[in-house]
Protein backbone atom coordinates (compact mmCIF):
# COMPACT_ATOMS: atom_id res chain seq x y z
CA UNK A 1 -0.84 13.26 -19.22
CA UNK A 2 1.25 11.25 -17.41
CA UNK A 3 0.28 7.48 -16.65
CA UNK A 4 1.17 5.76 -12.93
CA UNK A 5 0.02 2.17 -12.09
CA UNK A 6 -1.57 1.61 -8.57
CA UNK A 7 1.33 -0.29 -6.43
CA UNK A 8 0.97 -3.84 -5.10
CA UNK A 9 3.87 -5.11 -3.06
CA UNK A 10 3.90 -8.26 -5.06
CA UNK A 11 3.96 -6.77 -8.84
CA UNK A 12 7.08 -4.53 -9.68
CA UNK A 13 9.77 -6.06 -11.00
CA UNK A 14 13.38 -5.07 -10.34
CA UNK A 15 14.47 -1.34 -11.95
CA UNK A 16 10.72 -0.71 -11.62
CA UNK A 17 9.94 3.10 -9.79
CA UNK A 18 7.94 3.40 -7.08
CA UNK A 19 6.59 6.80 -5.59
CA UNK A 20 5.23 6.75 -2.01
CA UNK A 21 2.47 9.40 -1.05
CA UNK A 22 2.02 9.72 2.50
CA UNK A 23 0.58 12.52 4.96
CA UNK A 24 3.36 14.97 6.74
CA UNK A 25 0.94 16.86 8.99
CA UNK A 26 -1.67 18.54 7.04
CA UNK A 27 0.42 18.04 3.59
CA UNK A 28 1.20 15.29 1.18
CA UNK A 29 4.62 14.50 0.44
CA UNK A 30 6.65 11.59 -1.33
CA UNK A 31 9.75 9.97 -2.15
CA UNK A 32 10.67 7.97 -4.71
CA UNK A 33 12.22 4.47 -4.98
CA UNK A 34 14.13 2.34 -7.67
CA UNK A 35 12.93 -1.33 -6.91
CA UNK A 36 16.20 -3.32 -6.52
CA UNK A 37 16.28 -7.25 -6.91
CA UNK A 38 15.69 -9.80 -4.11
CA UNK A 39 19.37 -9.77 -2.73
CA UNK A 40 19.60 -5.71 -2.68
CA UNK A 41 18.16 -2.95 -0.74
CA UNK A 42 15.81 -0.46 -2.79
CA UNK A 43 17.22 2.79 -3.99
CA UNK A 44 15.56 5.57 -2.51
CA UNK A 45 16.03 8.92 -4.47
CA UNK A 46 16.73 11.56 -2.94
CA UNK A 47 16.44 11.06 0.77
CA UNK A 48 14.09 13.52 1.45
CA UNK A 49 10.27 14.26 1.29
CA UNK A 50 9.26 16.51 -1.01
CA UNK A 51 6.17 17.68 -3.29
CA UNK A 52 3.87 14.78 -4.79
CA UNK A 53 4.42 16.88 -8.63
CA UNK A 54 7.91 16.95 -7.39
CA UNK A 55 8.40 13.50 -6.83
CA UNK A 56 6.51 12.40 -9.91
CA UNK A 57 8.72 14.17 -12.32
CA UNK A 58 11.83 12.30 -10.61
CA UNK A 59 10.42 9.39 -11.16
CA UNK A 60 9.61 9.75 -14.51
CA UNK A 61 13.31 11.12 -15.16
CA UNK A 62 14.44 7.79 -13.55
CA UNK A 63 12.13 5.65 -15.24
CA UNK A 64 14.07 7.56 -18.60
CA UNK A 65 10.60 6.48 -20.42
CA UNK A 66 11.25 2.59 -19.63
CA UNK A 67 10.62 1.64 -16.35
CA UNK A 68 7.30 1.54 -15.54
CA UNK A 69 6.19 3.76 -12.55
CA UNK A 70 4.07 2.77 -9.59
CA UNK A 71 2.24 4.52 -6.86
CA UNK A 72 2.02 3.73 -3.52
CA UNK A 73 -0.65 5.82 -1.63
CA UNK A 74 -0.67 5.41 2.19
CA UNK A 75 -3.80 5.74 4.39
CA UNK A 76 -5.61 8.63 3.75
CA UNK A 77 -4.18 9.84 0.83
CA UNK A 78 -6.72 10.17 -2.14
CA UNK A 79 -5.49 10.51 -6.16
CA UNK A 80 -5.71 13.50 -7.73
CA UNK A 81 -6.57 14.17 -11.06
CA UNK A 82 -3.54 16.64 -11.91
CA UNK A 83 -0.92 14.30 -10.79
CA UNK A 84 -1.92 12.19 -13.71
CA UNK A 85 -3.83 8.75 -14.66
CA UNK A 86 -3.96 5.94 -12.18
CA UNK A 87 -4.10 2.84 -13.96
């Protein structure tokens, strides 16, 4: 099972991954982000909203099993057990 820490604006480090969960009507949906350092503008990957599973497993392909991976949950948006552990 997969293992996601619980983002706070002022903890990732630069190359860290970031996935944003947000509401899109009645679903949830996500992008993902490569956190860039102070001078640069994040990396957002791809573009587009898509699927919270989705967006976790191109995160974790972007991470490549060294960047850790955070998770931003808007308002309203509750963790669920099958995406993984929240740490």
């Amino acid at each position: 099972m997969s293992e996601f820490h619980r983002y706070r604006p002022d903890q990732p480090a630069p190359e860290a991954i970031v996935v944003k969960l947000y509401h899109s009507g009645p679903e949830i949906r996500g992008y993902v982000r490569k956190i860039a350092a102070a001078a640069e503008d994040d990396t957002i990957f791809p573009g587009e909203e898509m699927e919270p599973e989705k967006a976790f497993r191109l995160a974790r392909e972007h991470s490549e099993g060294e960047a850790p991976i955070y998770v931003e949950l808007t308002e309203g948006v509750r963790w669920q057990e099958n995406w993984g552990q929240l740490l």
